[in-house]
Protein backbone atom coordinates (compact mmCIF):
# COMPACT_ATOMS: atom_id res chain seq x y z
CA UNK A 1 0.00 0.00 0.00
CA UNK A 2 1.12 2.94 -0.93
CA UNK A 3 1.68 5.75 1.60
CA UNK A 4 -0.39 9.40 1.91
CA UNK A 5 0.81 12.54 2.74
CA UNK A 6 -0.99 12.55 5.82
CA UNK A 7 -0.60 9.83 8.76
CA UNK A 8 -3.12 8.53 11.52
CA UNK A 9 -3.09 6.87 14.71
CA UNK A 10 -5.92 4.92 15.25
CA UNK A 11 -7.16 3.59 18.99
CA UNK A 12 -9.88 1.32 19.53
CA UNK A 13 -11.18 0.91 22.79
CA UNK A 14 -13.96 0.09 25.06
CA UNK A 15 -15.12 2.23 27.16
CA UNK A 16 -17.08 0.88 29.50
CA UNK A 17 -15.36 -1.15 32.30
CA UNK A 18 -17.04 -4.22 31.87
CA UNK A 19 -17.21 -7.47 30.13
CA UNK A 20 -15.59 -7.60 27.05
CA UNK A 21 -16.06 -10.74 24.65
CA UNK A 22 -14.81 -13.91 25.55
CA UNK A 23 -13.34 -13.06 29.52
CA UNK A 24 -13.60 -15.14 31.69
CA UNK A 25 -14.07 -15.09 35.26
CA UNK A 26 -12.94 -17.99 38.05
CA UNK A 27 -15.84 -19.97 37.90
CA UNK A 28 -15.26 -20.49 34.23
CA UNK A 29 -18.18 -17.86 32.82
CA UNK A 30 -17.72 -16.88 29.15
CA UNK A 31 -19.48 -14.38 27.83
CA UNK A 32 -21.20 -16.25 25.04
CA UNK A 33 -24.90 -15.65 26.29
CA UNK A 34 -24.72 -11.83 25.74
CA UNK A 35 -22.54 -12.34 22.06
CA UNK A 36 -25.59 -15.24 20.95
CA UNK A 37 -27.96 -13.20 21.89
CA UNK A 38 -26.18 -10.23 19.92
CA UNK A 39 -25.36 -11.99 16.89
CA UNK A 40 -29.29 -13.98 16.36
CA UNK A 41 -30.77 -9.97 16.72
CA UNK A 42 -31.61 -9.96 13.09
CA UNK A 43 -34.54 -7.27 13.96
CA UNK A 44 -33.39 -3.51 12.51
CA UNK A 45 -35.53 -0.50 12.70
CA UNK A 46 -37.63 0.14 10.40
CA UNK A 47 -36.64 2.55 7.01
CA UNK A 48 -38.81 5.14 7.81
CA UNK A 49 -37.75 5.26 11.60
CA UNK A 50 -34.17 5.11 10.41
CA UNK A 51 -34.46 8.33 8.45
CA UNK A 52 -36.20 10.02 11.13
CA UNK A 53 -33.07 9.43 13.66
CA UNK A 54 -30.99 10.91 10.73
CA UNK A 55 -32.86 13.73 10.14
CA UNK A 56 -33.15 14.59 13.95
CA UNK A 57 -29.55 13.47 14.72
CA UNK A 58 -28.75 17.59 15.57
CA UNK A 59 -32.27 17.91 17.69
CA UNK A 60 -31.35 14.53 19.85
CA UNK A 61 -27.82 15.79 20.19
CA UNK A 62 -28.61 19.11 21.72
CA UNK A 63 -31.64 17.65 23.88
CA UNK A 64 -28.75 14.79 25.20
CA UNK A 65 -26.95 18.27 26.33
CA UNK A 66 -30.15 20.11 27.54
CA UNK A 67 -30.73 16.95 30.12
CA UNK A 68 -27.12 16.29 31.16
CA UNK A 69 -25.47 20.22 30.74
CA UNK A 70 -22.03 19.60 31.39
CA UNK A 71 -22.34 17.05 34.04
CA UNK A 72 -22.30 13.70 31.62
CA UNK A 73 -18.49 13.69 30.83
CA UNK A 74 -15.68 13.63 32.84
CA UNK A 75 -12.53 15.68 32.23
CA UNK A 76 -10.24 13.81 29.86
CA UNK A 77 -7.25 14.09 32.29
CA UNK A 78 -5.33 10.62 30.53
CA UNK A 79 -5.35 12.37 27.19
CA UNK A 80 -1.43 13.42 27.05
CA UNK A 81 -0.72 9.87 29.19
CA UNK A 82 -2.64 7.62 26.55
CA UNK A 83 -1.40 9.40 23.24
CA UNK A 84 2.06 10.07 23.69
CA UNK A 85 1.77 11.34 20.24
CA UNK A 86 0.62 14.70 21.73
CA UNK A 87 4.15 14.82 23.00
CA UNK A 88 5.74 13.97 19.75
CA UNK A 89 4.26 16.24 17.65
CA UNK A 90 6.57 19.53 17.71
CA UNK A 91 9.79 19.35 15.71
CA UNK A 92 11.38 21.48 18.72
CA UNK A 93 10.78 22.09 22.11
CA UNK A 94 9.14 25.86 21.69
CA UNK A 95 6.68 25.12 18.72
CA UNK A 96 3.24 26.20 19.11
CA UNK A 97 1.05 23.29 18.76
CA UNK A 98 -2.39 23.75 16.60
CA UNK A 99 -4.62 21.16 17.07
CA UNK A 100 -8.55 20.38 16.15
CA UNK A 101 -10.60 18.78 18.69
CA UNK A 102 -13.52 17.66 16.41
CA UNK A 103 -16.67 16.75 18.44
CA UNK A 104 -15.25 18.82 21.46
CA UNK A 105 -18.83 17.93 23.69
CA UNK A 106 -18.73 20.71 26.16
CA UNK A 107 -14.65 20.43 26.20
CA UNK A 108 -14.02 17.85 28.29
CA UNK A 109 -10.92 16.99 26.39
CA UNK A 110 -9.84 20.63 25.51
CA UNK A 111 -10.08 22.57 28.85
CA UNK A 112 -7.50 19.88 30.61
CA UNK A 113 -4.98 19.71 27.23
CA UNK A 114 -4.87 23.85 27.72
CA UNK A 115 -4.46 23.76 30.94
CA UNK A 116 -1.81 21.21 30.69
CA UNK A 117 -0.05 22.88 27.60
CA UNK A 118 0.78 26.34 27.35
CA UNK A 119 1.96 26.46 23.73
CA UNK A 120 -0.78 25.27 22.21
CA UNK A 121 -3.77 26.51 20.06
CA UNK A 122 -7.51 24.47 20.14
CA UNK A 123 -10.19 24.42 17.27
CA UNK A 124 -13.15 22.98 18.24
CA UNK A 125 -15.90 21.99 16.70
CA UNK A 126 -19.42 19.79 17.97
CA UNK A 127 -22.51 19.04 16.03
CA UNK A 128 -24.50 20.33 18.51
CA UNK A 129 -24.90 24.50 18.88
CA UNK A 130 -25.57 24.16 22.65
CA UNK A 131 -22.46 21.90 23.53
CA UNK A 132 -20.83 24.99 22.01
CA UNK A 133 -22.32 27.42 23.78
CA UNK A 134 -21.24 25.62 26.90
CA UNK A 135 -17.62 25.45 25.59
CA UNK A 136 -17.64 28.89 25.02
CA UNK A 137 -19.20 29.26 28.84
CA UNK A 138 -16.23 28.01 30.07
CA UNK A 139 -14.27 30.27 32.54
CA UNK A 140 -11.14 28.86 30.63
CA UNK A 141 -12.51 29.65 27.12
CA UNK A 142 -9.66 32.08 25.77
CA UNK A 143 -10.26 33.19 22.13
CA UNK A 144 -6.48 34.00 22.17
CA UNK A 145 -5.71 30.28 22.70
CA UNK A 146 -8.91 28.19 21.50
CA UNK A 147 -11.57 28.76 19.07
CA UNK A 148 -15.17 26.93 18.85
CA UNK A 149 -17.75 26.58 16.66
CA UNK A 150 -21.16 24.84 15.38
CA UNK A 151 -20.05 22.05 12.72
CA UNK A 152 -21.80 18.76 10.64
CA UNK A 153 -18.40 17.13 10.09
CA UNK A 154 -20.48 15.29 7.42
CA UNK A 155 -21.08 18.39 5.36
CA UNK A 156 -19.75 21.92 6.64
CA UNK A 157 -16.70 22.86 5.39
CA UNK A 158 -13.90 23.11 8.00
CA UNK A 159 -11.91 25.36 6.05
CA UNK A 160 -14.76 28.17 6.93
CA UNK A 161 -13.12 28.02 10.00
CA UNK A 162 -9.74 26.89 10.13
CA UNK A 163 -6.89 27.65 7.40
CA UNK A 164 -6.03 24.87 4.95
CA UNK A 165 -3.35 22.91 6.19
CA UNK A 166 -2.44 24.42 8.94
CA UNK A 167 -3.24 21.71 12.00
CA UNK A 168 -0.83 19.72 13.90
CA UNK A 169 -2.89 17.34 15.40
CA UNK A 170 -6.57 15.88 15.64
CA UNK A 171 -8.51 14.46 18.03
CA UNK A 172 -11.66 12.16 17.51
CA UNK A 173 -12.49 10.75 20.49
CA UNK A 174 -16.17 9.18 20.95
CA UNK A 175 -17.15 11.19 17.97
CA UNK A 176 -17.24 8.88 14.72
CA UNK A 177 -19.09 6.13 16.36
CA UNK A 178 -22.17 8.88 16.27
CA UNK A 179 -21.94 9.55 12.67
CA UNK A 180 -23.94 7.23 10.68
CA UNK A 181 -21.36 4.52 9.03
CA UNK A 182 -22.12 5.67 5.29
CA UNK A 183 -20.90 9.30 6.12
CA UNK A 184 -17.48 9.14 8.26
CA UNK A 185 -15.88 9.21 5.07
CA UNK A 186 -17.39 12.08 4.19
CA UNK A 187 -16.02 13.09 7.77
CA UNK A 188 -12.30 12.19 7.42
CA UNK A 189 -12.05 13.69 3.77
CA UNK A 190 -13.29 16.75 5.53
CA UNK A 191 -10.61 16.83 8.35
CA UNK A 192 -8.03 15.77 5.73
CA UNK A 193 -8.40 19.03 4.05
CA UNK A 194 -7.41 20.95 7.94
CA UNK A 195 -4.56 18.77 8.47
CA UNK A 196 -0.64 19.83 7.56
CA UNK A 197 1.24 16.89 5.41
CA UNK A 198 2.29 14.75 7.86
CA UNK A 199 0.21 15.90 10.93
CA UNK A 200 -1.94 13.05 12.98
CA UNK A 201 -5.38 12.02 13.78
CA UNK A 202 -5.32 10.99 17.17
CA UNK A 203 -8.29 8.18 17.26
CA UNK A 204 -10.29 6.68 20.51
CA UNK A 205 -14.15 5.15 20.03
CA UNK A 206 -15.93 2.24 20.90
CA UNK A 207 -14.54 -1.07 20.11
CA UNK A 208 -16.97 -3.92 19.07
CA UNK A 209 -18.36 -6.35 21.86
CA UNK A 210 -17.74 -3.48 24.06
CA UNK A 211 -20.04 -3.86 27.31
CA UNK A 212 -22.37 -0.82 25.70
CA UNK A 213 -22.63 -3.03 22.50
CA UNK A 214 -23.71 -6.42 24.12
CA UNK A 215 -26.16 -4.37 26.77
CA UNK A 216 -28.72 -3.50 23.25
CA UNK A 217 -31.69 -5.15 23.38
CA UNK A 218 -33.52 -6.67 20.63
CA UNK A 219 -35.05 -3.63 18.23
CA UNK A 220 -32.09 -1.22 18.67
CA UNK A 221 -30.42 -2.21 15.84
CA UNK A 222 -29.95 0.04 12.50
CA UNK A 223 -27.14 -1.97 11.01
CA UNK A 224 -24.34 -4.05 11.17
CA UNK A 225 -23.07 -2.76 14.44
CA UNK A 226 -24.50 -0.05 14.82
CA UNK A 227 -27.37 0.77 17.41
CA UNK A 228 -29.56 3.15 18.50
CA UNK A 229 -30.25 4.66 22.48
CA UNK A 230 -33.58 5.33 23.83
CA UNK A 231 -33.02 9.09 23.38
CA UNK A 232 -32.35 9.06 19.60
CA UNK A 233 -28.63 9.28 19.69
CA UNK A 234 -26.63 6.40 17.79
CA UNK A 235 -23.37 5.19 18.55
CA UNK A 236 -21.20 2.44 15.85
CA UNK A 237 -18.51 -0.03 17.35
CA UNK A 238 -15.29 0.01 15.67
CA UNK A 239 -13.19 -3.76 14.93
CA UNK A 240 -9.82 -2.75 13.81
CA UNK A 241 -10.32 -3.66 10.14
CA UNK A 242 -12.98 -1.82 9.28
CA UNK A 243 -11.59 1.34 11.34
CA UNK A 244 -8.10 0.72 9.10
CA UNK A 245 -9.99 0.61 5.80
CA UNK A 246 -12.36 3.52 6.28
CA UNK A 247 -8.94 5.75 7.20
CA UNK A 248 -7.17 4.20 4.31
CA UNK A 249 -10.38 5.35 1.78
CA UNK A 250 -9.97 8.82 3.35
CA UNK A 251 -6.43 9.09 2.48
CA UNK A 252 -5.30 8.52 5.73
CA UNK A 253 -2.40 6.18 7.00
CA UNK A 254 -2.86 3.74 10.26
CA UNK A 255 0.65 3.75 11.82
CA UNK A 256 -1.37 2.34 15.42
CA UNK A 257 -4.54 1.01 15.02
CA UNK A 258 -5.46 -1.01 18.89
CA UNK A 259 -7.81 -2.18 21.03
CA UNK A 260 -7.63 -0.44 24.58
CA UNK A 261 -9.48 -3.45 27.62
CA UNK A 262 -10.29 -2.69 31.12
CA UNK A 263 -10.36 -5.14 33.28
CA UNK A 264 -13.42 -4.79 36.30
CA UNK A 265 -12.42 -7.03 39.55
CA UNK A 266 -15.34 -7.23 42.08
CA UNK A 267 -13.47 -8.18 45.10
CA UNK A 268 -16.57 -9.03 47.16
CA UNK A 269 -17.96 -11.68 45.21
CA UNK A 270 -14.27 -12.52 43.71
CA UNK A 271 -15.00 -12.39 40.45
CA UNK A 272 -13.67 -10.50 36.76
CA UNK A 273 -14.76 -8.91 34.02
């Protein structure tokens, strides 16, 4: 395969700290009940309900931050610890990093990476206005060191809002697992057109038979891995071959492409997950 101008790392993980497929605790459980049950769910929503969850994707978005405000996500303090990359990025010491946090939330990820580095410069972007509006809320919002803004990485133009070529790094973390599976292309080509030759995507979503995966119930389902909550918002789980091909399409190259498990212990009953 040839190489592109631009390069990616790729993470995979699952997020919640629970079972993942096929651990098994002392007393010799596997978790083949939850995967059978996942993989005879040949139910999908219907067409017409399908559209309707694309067409409202914005409206369920900004009613998930109406309920939950800024009190859903914790601060993503392990960002600089689990992507070394961060670290990597500046060709000397003093270089101003510029990086794009693309589906920011309410800045979860952003507020502790500016507090944490001084030299550095944050776009972000969310697809919903009022996540914005919180980032912007912020007592650490600086529009000397970070700029937000209201963005469909599907179809708004980036360059509207960020010169052409001109990022270091980007972060999508928990963001492409919301974008319906036929568009993230559509998402990656648009990043790709932010990114310097040579920068990197910094990559961390749901991996498949995560715990949040195998917890759907029957009628959730709008595709091959990909499910929808009971408040309208979707959410894809990533293996690590179709998460290297859909980078590869976008002109993107997977130098790290993992899965990231957590291991649960209950000590009480003295069992694992």
């Amino acid at each position: 395969m040839m190489a592109s101008e631009k390069e990616t790392v790729c993470r995979e993980m699952a997020e919640s700290p629970f079972a993942i497929a096929q651990t098994v605790s002392p007393t010799g459980r596997v978790l083949t009940e939850e995967l059978k049950a996942l993989h005879n769910d040949t139910i999908l929503v219907s067409d017409f309900k399908q559209m309707k969850l694309e067409k409202e994707a914005q409206k369920n978005w900004d009613l998930f931050y109406k309920r939950n405000t800024t009190n859903f996500f914790k601060d993503r303090h392990w960002t600089t610890r689990e992507f070394e990359e961060l670290k990597a990025c500046r060709e000397f010491e003093s270089q101003k990093l510029v990086l794009l946090e693309a589906g920011c939330g309410v800045g979860n990820c952003i507020f502790p990476l500016l507090e944490e580095d001084l030299n550095v410069f944050i776009y972000a972007c969310d697809f919903s206005p009022r996540a914005v509006e919180f980032v912007k809320q912020n007592s650490l919002y600086n529009s000397e060191r970070c700029c937000a803004f209201q963005s469909d990485l599907t179809k708004d133009d980036l360059r509207e809002h960020i010169p052409e070529s001109s990022v270091d790094v980007i972060t999508l973390i928990f963001v492409l697992s919301a974008i319906h599976p036929d568009k993230m292309k559509l998402a990656l080509e648009n990043i790709s057109r932010v990114i310097k030759p040579g920068g990197v995507v910094l990559f961390r979503d749901y991996g498949i038979y995560d715990h949040a995966m195998l917890r759907f119930k029957s009628g959730n389902k709008l595709g091959d891995n990909f499910y929808v909550r009971q408040d309208g918002t979707r959410s894809f789980f990533f293996s690590k071959e179709f998460l290297a091909e859909l980078f590869e399409s976008a002109g993107f190259q997977s130098i790290t492409n993992d899965y990231v498990l957590r291991e649960t212990v209950n000590k009480k009953e003295g069992l694992f997950d």
